[in-house]
Protein backbone atom coordinates (compact mmCIF):
# COMPACT_ATOMS: atom_id res chain seq x y z
CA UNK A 1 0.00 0.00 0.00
CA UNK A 2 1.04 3.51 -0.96
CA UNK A 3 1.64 6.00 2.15
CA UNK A 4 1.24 10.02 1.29
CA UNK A 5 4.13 11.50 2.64
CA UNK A 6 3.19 13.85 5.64
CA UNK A 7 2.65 17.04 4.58
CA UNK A 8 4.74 19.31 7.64
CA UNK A 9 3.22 22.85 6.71
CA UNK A 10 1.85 24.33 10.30
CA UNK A 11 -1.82 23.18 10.11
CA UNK A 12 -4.41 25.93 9.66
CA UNK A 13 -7.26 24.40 11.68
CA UNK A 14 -7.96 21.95 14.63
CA UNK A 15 -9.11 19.71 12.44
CA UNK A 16 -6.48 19.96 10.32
CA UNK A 17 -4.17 19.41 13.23
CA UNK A 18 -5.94 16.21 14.53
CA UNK A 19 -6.41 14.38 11.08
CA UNK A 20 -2.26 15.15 10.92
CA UNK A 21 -1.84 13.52 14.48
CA UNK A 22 -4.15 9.98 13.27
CA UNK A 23 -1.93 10.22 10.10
CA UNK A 24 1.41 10.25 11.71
CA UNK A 25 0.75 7.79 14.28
CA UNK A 26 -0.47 5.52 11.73
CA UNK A 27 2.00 5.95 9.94
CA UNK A 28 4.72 4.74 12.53
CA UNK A 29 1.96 2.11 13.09
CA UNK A 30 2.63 0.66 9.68
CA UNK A 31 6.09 1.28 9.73
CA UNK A 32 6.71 -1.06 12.35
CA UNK A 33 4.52 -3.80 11.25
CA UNK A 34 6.53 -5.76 8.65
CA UNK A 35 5.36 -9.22 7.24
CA UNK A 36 8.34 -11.23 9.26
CA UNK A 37 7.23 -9.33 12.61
CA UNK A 38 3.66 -10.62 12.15
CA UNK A 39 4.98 -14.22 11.12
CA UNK A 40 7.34 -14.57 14.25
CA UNK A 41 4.18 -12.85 16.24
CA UNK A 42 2.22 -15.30 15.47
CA UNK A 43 4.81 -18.47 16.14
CA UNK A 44 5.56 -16.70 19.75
CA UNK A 45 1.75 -16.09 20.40
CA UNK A 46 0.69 -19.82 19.64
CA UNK A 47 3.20 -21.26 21.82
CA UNK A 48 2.67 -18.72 24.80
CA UNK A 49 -1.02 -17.71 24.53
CA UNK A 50 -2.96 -20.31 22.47
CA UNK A 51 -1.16 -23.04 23.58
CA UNK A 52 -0.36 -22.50 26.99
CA UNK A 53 -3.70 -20.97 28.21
CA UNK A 54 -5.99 -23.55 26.03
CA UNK A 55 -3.95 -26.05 28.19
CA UNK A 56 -7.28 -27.80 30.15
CA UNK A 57 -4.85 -27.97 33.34
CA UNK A 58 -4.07 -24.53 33.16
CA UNK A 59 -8.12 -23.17 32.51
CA UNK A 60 -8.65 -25.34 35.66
CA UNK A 61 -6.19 -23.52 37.63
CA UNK A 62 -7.42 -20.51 36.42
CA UNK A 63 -11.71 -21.62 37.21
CA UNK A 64 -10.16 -22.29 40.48
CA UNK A 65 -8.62 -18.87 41.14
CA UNK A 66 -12.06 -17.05 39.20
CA UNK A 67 -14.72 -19.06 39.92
CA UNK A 68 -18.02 -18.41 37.93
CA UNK A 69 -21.00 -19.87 38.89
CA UNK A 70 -22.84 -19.46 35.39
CA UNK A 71 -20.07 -20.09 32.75
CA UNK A 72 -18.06 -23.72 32.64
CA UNK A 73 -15.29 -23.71 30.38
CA UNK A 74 -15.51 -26.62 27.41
CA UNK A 75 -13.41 -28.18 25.14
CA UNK A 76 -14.11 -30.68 21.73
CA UNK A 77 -12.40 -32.08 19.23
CA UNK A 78 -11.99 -29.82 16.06
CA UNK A 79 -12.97 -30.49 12.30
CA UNK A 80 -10.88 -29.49 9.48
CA UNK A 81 -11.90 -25.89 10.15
CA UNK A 82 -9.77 -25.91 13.35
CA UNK A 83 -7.17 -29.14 11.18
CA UNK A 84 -8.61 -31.03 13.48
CA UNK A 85 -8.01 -29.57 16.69
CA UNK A 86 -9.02 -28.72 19.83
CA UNK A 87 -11.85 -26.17 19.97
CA UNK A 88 -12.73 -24.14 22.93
CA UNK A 89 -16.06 -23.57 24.22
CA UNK A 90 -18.60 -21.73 27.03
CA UNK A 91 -21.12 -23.93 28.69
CA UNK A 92 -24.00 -21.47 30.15
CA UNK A 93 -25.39 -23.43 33.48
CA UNK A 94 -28.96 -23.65 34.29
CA UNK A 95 -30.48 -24.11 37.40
CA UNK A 96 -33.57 -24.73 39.22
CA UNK A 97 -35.25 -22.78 41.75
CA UNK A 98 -33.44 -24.57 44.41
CA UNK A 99 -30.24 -23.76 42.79
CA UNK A 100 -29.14 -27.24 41.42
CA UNK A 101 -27.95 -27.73 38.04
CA UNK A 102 -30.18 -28.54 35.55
CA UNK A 103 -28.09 -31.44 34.19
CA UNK A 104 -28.20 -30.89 29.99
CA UNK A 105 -30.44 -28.18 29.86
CA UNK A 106 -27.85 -25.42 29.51
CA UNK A 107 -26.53 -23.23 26.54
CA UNK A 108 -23.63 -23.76 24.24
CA UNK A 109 -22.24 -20.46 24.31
CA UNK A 110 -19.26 -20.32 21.21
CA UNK A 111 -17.31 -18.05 19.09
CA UNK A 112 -17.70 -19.03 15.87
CA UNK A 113 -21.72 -19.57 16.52
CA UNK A 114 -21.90 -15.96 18.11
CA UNK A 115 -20.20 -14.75 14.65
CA UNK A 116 -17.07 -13.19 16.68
CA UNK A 117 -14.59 -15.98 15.11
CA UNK A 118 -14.81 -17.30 11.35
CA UNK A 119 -11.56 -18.22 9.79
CA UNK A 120 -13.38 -18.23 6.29
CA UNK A 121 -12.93 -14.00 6.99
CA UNK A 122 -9.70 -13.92 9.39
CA UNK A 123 -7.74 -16.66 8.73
CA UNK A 124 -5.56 -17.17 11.64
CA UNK A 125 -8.10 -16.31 14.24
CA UNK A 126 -7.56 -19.44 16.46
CA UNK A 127 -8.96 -17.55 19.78
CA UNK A 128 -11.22 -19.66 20.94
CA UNK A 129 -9.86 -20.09 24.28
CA UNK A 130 -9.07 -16.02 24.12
CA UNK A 131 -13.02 -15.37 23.60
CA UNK A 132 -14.41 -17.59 25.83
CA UNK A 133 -11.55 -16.96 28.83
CA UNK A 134 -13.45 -13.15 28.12
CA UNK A 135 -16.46 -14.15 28.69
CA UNK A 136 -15.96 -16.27 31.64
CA UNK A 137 -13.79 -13.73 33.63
CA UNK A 138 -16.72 -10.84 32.61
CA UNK A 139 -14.75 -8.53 30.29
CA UNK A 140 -17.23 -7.28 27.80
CA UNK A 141 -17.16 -7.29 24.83
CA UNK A 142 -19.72 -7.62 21.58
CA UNK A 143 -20.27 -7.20 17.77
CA UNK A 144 -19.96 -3.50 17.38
CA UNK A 145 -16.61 -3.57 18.35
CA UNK A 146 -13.93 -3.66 16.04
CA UNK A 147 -11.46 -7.04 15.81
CA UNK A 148 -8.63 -4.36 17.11
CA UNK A 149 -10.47 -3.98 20.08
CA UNK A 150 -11.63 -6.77 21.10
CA UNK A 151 -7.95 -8.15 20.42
CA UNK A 152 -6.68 -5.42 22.73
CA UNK A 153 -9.48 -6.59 25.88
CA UNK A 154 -7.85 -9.61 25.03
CA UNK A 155 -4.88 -8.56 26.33
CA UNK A 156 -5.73 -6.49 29.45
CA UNK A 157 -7.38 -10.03 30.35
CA UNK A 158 -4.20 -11.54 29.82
CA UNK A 159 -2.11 -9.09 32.14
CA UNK A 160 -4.88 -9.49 34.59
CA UNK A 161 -4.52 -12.89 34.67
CA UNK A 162 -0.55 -13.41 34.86
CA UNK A 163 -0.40 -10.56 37.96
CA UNK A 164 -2.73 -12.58 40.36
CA UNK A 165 -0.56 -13.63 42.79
CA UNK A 166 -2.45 -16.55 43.05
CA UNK A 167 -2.03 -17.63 39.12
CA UNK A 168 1.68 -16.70 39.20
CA UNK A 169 2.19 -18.87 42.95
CA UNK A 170 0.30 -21.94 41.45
CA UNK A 171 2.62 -21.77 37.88
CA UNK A 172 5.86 -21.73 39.55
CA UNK A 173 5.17 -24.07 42.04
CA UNK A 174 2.85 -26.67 40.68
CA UNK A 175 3.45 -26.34 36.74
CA UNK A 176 6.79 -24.86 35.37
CA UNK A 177 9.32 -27.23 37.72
CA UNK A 178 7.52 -30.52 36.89
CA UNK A 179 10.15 -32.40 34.90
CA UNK A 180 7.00 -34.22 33.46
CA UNK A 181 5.94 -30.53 32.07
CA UNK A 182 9.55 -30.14 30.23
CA UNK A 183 7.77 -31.73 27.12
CA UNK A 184 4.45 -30.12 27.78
CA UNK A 185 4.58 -27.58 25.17
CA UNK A 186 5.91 -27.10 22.19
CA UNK A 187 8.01 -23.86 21.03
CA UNK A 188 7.27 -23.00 17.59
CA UNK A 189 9.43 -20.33 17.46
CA UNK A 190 12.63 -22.74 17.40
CA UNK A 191 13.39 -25.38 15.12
CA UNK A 192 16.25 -26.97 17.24
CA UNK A 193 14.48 -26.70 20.60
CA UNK A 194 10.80 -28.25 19.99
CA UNK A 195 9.87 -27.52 23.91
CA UNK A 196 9.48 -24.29 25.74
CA UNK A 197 12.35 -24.18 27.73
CA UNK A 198 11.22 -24.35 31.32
CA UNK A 199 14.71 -22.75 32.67
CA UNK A 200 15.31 -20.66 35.00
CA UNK A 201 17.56 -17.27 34.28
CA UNK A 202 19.90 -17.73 36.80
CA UNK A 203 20.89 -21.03 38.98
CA UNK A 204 19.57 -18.73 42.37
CA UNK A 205 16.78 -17.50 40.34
CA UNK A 206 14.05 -20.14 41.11
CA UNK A 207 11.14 -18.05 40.10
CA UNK A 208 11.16 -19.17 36.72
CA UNK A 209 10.86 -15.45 35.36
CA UNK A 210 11.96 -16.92 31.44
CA UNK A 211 8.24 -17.81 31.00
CA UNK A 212 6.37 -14.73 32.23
CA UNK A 213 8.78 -12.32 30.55
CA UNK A 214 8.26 -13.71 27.08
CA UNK A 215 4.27 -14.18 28.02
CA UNK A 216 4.74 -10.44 28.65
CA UNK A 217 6.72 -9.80 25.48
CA UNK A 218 4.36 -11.32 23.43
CA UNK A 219 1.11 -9.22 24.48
CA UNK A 220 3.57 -6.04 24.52
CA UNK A 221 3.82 -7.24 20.48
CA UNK A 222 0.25 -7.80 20.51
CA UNK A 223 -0.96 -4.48 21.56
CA UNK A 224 1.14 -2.27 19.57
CA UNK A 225 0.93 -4.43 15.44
CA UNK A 226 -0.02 -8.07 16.55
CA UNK A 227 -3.90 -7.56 15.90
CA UNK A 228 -3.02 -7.60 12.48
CA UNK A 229 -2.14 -11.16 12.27
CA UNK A 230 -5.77 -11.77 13.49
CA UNK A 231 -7.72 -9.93 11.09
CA UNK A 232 -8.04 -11.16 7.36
CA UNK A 233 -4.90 -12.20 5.72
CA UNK A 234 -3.09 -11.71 8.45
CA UNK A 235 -0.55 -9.16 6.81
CA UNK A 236 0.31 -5.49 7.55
CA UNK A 237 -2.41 -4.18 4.87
């Protein structure tokens, strides 16, 4: 896509001055969104967002530290839309006067049904676990909002979640030392280490900071050109 050059003559109305402002900062917006950004984006985000938090074990952990008495978090095999899968959905809980579930005669609450996911329109939008984690934890959200957004809620829920002292007691004690977790996940953003390295930085350091930082990193990414990978083609434009 062509960019007109910024025109830097003193702007002769506030109008003027404000439609300059959205133009320069997307501008820089662009600028730093590049094709191979958005590709290793999307490698980093899989292995420490998709993967990690559509992990059952750790959306138990995570119903245990947020309980929520209407919502149950759901999971089911995938057809070739998802290549077969895992999909992520909400399970709305019914109850009778008394309180007591009404075994089977709840609501299927998903993304792709609600018409927030459909990878016909935004091919790499595997958030399943993203939009229903939303919904469970009560961050709104709904259909007038753009994908940008949403994306962005996304990742204030995503903060939220990894500063609960709780969350972050539970990983580093029950989840990241667990030599049966070395092999847990797999790091698609390195070809000659298939595993997300469960190391800690330093041999005093036992609280196993190398996991959160690059959790961190990658919604840092995902706020400021990441979104794009999620909305149509997945490129810059």
């Amino acid at each position: 896509m062509y960019i007109q050059p910024i025109d830097y003559k003193f702007p002769r109305t506030k109008i003027e001055l404000v439609l300059r402002l959205q133009s320069t900062s997307y501008y820089y917006t662009m600028n730093e969104c590049t094709e191979t950004k958005l590709s290793n984006f999307g490698k980093k985000h899989f292995t420490f967002i998709n993967q990690f938090f559509g992990d059952v074990q750790i959306r138990e952990i995570i119903t245990e530290i947020f309980p929520n008495k209407k919502y149950r978090l759901e999971v089911e095999s995938a057809d070739e839309t998802f290549e077969y899968s895992k999909h992520h959905y909400l399970y709305e809980i019914k109850y009778d006067r008394n309180g007591n579930e009404l075994v089977g005669k709840g609501k299927r609450v998903c993304s792709v049904a609600g018409r927030y996911q459909n990878i016909y329109v935004d091919k790499n939008d595997t958030l399943c676990q993203s939009y229903t984690l939303l919904r469970y934890l009560g961050y709104n959200f709904n259909l007038k909002m753009s994908r940008k957004d949403i994306q962005l809620r996304m990742c204030q829920m995503y903060k939220d979640i990894i500063e609960n002292e709780r969350f972050i007691d539970i990983i580093k004690r029950e989840i990241l030392p667990l030599p049966e977790n070395r092999n847990r996940w797999i790091d698609y953003t390195k070809g000659n280490e298939p595993f997300i390295t469960m190391k800690q930085l330093r041999e005093s350091d036992n609280k196993y900071e190398y996991f959160f930082r690059n959790v961190n990193d990658v919604l840092s990414k995902w706020e400021s050109y990441g979104y794009f990978y999620f909305i149509g083609e997945g490129t810059a434009m």
